[in-house]
C-alpha atoms as a PDB file:
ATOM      1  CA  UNK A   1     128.127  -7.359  21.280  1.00  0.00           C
ATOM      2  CA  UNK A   2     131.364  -5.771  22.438  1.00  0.00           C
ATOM      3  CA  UNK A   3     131.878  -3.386  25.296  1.00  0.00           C
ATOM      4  CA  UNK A   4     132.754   0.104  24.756  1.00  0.00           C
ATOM      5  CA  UNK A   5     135.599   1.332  26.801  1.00  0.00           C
ATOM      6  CA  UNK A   6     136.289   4.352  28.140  1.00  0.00           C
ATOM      7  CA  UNK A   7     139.509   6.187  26.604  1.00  0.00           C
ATOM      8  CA  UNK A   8     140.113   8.110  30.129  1.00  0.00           C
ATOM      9  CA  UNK A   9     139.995   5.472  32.700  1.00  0.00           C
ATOM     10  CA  UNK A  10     139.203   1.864  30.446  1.00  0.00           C
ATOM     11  CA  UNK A  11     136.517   0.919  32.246  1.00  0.00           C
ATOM     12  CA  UNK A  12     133.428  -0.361  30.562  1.00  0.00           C
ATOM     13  CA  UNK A  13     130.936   2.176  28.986  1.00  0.00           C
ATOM     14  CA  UNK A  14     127.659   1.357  30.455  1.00  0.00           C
ATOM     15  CA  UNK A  15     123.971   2.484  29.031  1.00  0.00           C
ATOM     16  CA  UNK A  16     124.984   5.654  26.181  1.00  0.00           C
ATOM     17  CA  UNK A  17     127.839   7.200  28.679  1.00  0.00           C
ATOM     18  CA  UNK A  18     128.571  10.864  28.186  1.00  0.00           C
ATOM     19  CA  UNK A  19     129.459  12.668  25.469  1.00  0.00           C
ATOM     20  CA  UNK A  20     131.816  15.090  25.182  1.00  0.00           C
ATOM     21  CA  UNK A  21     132.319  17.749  21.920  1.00  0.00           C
ATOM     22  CA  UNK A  22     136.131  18.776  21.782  1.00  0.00           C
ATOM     23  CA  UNK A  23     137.435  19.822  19.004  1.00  0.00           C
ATOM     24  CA  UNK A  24     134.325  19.352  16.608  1.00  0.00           C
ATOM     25  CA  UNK A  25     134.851  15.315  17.359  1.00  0.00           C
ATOM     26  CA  UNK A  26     132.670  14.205  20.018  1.00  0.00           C
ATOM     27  CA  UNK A  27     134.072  11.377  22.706  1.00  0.00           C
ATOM     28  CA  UNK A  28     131.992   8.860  24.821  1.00  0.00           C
ATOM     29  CA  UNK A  29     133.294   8.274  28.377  1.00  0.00           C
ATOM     30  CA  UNK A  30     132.010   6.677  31.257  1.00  0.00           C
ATOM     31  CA  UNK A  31     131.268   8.980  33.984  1.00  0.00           C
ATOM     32  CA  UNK A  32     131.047  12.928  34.568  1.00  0.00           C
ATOM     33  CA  UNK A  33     134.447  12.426  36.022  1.00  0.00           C
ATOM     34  CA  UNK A  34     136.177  11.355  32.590  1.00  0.00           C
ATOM     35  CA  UNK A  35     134.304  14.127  30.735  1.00  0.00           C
ATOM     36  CA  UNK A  36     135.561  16.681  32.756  1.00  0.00           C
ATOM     37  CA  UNK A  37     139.156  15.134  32.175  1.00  0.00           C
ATOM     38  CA  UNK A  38     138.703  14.881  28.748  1.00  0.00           C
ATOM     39  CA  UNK A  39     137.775  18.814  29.026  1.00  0.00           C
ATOM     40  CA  UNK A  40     140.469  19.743  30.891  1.00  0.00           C
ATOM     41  CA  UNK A  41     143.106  17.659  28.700  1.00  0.00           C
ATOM     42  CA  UNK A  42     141.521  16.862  25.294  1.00  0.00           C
ATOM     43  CA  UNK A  43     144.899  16.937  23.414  1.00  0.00           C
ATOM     44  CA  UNK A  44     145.446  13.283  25.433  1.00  0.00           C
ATOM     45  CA  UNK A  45     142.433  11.675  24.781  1.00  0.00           C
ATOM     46  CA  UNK A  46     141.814  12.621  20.634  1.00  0.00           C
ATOM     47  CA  UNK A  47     145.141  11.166  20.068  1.00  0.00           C
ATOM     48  CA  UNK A  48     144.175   7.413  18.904  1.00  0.00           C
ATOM     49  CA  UNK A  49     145.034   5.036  20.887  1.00  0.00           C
END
């Protein structure tokens, strides 16, 4: 089974993560931290990577 990584920091994604709705496409990060990144900037993280 392959690790999900987070698209703000690249750590690993452990248990479900948190989600985060921007844009009507919703985003699994790692931590509160990245989510409220990912708030702050979502223009950065919906580009693919």
């Amino acid at each position: 089974m392959a690790t999900k990584k987070c698209p703000v920091c690249d750590w690993a994604i452990k248990d479900d993560g948190k989600t985060v709705e921007v844009d009507g496409k919703t985003i699994t990060v790692c931590c509160d931290d990245c989510a409220t990144k990912v708030q702050t900037n979502p223009e950065k993280y919906l580009k693919p990577r």
